[in-house]
Every structure is written in C-alpha cells, then in structure tokens.
N, C-alpha and C. Protein backbone atom coordinates (compact mmCIF):
# COMPACT_ATOMS: atom_id res chain seq x y z
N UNK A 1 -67.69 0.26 -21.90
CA UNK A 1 -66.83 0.97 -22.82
C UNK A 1 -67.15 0.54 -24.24
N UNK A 2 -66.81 -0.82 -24.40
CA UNK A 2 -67.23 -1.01 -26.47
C UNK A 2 -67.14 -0.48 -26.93
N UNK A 3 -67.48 -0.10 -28.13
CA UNK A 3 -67.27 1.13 -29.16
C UNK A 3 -67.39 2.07 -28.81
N UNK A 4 -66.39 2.50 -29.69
CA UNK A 4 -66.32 4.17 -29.49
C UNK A 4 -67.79 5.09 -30.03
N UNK A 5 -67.66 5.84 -29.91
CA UNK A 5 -69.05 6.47 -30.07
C UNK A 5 -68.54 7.14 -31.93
N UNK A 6 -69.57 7.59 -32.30
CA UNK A 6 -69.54 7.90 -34.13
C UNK A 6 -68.54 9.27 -34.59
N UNK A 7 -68.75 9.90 -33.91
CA UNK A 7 -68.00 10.97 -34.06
C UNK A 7 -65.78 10.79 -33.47
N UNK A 8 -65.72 9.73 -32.64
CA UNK A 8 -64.65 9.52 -32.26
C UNK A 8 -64.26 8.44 -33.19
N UNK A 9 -64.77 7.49 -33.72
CA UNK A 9 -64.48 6.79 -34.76
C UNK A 9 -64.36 7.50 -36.32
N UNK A 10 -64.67 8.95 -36.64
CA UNK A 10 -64.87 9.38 -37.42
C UNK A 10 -63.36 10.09 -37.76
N UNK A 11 -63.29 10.65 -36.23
CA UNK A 11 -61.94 11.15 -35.83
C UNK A 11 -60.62 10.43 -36.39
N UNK A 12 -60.87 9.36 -35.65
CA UNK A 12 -59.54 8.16 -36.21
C UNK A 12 -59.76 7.54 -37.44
N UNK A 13 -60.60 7.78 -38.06
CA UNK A 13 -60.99 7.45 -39.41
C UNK A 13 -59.64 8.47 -40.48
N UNK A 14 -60.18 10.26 -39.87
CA UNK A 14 -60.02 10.79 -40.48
C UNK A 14 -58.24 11.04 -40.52
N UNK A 15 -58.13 11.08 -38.93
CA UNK A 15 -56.70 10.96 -38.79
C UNK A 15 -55.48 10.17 -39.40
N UNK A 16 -56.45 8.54 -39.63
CA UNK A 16 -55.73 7.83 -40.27
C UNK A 16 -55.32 7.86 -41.86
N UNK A 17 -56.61 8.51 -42.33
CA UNK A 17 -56.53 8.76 -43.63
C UNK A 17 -55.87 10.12 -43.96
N UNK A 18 -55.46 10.56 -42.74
CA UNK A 18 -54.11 11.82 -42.94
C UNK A 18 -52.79 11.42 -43.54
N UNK A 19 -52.40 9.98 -42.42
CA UNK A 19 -51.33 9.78 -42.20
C UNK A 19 -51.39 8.74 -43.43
N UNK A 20 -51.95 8.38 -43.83
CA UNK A 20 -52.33 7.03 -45.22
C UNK A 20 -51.59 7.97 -46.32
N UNK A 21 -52.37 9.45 -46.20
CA UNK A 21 -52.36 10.20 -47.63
C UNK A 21 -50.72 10.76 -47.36
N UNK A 22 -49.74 11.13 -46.21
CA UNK A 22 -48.69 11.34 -46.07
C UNK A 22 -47.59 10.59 -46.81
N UNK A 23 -47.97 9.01 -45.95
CA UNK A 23 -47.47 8.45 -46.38
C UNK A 23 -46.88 7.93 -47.65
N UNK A 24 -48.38 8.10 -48.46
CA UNK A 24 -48.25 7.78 -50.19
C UNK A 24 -47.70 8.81 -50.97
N UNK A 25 -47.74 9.84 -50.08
CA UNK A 25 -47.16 11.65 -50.93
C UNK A 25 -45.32 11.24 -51.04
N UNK A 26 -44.77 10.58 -49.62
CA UNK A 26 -43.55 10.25 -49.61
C UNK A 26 -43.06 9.36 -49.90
N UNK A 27 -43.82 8.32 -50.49
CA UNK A 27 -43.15 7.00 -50.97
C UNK A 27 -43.49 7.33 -53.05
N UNK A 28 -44.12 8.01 -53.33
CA UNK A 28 -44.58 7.99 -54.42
C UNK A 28 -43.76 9.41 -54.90
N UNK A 29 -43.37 10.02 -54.00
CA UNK A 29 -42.94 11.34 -54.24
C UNK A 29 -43.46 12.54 -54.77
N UNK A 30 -44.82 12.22 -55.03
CA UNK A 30 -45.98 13.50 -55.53
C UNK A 30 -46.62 14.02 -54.07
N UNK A 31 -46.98 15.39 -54.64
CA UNK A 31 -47.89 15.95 -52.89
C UNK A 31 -49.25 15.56 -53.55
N UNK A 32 -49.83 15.74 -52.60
CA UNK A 32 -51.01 15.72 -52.83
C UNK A 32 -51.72 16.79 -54.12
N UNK A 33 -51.36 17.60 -53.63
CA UNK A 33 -51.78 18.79 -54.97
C UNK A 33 -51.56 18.34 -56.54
N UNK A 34 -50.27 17.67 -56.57
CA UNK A 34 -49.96 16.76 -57.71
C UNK A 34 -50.81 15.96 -58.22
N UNK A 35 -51.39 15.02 -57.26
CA UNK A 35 -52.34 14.46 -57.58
C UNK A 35 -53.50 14.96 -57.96
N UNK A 36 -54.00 15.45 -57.50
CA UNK A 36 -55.41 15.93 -57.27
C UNK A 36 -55.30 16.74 -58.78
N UNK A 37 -54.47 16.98 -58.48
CA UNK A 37 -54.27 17.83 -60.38
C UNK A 37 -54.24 17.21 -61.78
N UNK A 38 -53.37 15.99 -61.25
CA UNK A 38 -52.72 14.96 -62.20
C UNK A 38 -54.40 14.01 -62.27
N UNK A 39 -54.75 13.53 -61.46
CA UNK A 39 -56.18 13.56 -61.61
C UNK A 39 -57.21 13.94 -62.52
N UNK A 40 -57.56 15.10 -61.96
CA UNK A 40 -57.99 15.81 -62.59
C UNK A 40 -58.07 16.11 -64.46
N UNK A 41 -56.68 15.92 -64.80
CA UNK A 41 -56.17 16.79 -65.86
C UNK A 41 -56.32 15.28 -66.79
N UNK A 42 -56.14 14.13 -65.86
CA UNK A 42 -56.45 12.59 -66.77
C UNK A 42 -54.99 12.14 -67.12
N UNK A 43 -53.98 13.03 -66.14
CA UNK A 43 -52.61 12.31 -65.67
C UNK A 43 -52.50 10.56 -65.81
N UNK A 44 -52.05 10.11 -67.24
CA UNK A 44 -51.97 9.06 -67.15
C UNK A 44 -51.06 8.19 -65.88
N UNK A 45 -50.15 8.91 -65.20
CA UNK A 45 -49.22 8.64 -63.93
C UNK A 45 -50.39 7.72 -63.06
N UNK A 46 -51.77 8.36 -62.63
CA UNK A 46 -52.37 8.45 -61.54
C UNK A 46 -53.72 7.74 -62.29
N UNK A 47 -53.56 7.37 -62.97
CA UNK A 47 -54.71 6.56 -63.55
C UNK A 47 -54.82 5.46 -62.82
N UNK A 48 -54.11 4.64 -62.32
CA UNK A 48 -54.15 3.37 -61.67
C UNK A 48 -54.43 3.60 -60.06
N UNK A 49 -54.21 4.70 -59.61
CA UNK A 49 -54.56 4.78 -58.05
C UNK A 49 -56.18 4.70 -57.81
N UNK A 50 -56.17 4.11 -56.84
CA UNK A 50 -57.20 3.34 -55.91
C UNK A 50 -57.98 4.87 -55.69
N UNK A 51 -59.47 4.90 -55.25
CA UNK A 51 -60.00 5.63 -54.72
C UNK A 51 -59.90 6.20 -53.53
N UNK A 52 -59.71 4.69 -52.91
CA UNK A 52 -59.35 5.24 -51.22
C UNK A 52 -57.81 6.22 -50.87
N UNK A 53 -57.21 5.36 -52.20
CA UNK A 53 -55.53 6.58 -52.06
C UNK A 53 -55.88 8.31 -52.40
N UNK A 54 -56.60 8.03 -53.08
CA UNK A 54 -57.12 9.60 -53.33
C UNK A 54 -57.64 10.17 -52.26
N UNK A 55 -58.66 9.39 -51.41
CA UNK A 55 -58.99 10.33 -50.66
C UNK A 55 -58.36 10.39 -49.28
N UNK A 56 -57.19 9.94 -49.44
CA UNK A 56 -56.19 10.11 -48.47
C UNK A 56 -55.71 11.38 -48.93
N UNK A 57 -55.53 11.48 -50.20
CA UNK A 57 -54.40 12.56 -50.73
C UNK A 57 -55.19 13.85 -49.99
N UNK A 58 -56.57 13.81 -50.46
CA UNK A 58 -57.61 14.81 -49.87
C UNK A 58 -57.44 15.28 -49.00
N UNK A 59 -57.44 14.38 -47.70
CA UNK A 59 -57.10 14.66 -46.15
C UNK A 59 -55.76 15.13 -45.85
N UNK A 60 -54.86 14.78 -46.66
CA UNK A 60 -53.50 15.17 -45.90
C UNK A 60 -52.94 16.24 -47.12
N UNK A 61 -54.02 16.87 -47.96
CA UNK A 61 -53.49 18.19 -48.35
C UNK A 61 -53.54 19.30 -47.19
N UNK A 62 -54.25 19.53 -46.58
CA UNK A 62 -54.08 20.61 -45.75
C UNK A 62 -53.36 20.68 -45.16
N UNK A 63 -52.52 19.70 -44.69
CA UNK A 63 -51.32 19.25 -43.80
C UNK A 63 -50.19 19.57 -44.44
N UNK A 64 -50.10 19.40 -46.04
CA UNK A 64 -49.11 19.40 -46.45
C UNK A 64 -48.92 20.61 -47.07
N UNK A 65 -50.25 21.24 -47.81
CA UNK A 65 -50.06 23.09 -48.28
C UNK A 65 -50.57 23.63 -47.75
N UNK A 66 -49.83 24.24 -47.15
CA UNK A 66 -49.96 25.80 -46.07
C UNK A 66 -51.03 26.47 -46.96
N UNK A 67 -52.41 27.00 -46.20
CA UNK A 67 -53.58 27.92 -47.01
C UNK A 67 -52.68 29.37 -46.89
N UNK A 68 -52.91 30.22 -48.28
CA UNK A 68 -52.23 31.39 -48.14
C UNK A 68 -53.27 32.19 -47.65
N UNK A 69 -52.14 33.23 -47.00
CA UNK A 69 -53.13 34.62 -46.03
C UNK A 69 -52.76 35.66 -46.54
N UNK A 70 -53.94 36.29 -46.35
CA UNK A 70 -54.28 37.45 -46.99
C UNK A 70 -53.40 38.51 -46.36
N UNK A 71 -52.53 39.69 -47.19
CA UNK A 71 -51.21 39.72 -46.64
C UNK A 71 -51.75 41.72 -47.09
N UNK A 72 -51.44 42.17 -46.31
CA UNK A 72 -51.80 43.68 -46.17
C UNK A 72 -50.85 44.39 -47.07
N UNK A 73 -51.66 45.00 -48.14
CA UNK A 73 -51.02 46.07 -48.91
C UNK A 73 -50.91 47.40 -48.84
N UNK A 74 -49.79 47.73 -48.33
CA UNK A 74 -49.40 49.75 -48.19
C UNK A 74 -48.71 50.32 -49.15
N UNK A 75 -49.51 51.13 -49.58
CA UNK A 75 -48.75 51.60 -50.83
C UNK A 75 -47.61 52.70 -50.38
N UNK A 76 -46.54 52.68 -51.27
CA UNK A 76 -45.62 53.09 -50.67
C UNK A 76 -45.84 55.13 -51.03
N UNK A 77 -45.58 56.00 -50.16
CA UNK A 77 -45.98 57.22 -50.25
C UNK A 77 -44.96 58.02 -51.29
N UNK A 78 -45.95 58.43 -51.96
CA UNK A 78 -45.56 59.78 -53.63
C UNK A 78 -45.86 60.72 -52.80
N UNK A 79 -44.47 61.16 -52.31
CA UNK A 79 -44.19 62.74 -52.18
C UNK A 79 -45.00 63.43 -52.92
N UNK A 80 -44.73 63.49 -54.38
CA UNK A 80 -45.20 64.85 -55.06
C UNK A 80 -47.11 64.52 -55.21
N UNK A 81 -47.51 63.18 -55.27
CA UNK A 81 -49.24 63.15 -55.07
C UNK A 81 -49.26 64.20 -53.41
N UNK A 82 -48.94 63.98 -52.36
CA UNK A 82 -49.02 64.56 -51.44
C UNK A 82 -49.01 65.62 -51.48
N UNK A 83 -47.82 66.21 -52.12
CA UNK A 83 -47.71 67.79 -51.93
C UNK A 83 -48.74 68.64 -53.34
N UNK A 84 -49.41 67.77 -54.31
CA UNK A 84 -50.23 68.40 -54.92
C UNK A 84 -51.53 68.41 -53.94
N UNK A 85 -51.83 67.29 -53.33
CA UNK A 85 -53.49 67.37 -52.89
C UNK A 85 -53.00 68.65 -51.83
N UNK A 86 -52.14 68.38 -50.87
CA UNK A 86 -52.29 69.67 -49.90
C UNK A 86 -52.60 70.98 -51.03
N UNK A 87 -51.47 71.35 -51.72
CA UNK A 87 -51.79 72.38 -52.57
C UNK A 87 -53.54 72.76 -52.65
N UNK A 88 -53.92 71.51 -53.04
CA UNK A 88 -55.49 71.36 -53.91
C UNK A 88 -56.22 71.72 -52.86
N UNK A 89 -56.40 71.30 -51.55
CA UNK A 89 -56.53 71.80 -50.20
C UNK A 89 -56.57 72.69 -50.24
N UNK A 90 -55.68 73.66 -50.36
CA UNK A 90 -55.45 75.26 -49.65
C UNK A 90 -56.90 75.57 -50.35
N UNK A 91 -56.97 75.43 -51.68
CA UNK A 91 -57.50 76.27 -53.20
C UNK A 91 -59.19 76.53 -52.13
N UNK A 92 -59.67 77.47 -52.74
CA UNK A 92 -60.97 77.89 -51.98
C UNK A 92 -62.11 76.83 -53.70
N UNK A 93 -63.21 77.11 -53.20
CA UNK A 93 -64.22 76.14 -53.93
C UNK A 93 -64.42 76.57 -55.23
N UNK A 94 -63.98 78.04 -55.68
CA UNK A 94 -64.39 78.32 -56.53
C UNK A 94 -63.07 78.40 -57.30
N UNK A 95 -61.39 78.25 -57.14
CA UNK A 95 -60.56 77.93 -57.65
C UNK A 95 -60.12 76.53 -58.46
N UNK A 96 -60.99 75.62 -56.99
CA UNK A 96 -61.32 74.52 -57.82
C UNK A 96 -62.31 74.17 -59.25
N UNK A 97 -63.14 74.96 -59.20
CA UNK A 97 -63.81 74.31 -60.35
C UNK A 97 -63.71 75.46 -61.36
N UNK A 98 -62.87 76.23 -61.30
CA UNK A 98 -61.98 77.56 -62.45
C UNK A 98 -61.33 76.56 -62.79
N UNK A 99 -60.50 75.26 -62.22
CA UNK A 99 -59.13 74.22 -62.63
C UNK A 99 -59.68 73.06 -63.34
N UNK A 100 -61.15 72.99 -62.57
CA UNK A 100 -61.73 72.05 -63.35
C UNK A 100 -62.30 72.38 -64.96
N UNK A 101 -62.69 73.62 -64.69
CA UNK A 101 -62.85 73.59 -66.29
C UNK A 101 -62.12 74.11 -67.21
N UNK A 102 -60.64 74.42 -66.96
CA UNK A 102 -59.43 74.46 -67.80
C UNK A 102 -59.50 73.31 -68.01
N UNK A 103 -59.64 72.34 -67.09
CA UNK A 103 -59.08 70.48 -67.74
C UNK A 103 -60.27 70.17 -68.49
N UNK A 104 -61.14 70.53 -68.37
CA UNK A 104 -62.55 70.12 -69.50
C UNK A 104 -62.08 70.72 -70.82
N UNK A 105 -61.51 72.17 -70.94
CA UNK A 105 -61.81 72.84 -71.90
C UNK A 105 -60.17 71.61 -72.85
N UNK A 106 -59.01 71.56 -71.74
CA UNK A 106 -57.90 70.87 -72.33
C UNK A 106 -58.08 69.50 -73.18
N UNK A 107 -59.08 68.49 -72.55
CA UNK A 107 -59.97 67.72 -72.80
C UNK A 107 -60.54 67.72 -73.90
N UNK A 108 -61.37 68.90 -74.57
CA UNK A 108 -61.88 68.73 -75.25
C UNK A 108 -60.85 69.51 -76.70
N UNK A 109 -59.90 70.29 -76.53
CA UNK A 109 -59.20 70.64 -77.32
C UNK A 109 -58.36 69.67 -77.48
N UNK A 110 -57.93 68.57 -77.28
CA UNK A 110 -57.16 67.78 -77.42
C UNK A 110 -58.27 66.18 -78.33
N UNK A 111 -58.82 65.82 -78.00
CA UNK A 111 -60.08 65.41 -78.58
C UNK A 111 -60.29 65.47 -80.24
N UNK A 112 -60.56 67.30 -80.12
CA UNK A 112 -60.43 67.67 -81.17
C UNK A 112 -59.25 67.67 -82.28
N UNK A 113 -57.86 67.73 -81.93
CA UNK A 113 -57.19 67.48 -82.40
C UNK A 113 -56.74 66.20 -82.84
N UNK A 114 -56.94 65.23 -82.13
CA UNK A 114 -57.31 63.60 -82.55
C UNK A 114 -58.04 63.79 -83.23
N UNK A 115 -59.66 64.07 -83.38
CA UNK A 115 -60.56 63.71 -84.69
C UNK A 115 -59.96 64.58 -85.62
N UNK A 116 -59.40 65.71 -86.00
CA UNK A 116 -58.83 66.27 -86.96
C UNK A 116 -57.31 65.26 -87.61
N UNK A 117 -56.95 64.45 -86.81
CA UNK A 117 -55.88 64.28 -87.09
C UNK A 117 -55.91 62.78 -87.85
N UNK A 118 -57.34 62.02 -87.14
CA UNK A 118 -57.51 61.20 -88.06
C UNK A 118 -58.51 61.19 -88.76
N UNK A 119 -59.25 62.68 -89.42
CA UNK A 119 -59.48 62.40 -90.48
C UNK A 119 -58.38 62.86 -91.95
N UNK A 120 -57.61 63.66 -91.46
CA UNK A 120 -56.21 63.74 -92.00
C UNK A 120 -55.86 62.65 -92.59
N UNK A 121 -55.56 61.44 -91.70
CA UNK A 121 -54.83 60.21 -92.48
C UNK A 121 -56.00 59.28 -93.22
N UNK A 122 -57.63 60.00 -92.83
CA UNK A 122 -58.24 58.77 -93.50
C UNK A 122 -58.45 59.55 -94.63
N UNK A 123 -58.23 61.08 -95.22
CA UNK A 123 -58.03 61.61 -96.36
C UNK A 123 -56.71 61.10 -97.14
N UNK A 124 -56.10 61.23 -96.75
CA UNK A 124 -54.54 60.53 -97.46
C UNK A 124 -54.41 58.92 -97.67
N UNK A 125 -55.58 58.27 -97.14
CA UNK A 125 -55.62 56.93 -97.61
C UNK A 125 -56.50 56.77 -98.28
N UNK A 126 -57.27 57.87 -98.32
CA UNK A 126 -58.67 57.86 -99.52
C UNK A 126 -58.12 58.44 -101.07
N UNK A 127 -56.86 59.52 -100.89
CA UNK A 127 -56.26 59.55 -101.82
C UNK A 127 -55.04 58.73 -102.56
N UNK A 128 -54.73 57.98 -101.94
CA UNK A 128 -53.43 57.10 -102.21
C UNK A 128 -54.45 56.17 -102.99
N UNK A 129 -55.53 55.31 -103.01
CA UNK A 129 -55.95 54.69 -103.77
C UNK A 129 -56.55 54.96 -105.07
C-alpha cells in the first residue's frame, strides 16, 4: 500500500485546499471573490495574506459562487408586429416592392427636408453674425 499514487495525493491536496480556502472566507469574513479582487485591485486589507491563503481562496471559489447559466430569452409576442407580417404575407410580389418604393421615395423626401432645413439654420447663423 505506501503512498498513495500522484493523482490521489493531488486529490487531497486539492480538497484540502478547498476546505483551507472555506475556512479563511468564514473566519475573515470575505468570499473568495473579495479577495481575488481586493488582490488584484492592491486592496491594502489583503496585502499581508500568505500565498498559500490565496490559493486556497482559488480552490474554494467555485464552491462558494455558483457559475451563472445561460438563461433562455423569449421575447414576449407584439400582436400588432404579427398581424402586420401576416398582412405583408397575403401581398403578392409585386405589391411588395410598389410598398417598397413608396418607403424609398418617403426616405428620400424626408432626407431632403432635413438638408433643406439645415441649411436654413446654417443661413440664419451666417446672418446673425
């Protein structure tokens, strides 16, 4: 029997340094994330902790923050988007693009009325001076 073999010693290595990093989260009252942050950021708090406490904190973050899951988004249903596409549906191929180029022509008459409108005010500020 004798030693355990490398990978089972690695085990209780790691395990222990779960329960190490628990431990220090609850006597110190920071989670791990705290640390690792406070760390990081040059948290004078955490300036004095040991290396090996850190990498306890390491091991027993996963234990202690839940990884978030990816959480399914349904958008909630617009009546009236619905009842336009059916509409848009019925339309035969060539109604559609008669609609499409009312909205081009709206598009571009509107356009136009913006560049008319500001060169309007950049005349009235060319005259005010």
């Amino acid at each position: 029997m004798g030693q355990p073999r490398k990978a089972e010693r690695r085990t209780v290595e790691v395990t222990q340094s779960v329960q190490n990093g628990i431990a220090l989260a609850k006597r110190h009252r920071f989670t791990p994330l705290d640390v690792l942050l406070g760390i990081g950021n040059k948290d004078p708090r955490f300036a004095d902790w040991e290396p090996h406490e850190v990498n306890c904190m390491i091991a027993a973050a996963p234990f202690v923050h839940p990884k978030l899951a990816a959480v399914a988004f349904q958008e909630q249903p617009n009546e009236a988007a619905e009842k336009r596409r059916d509409l848009l549906g019925k339309l035969s191929y060539h109604q559609r693009q008669e609609i499409l180029r009312i909205l081009a022509a709206a598009e571009a008459s509107d356009a136009q009325q913006i560049e008319g409108a500001a060169e309007a005010v950049m005349d009235d500020a060319e005259k005010q001076r």
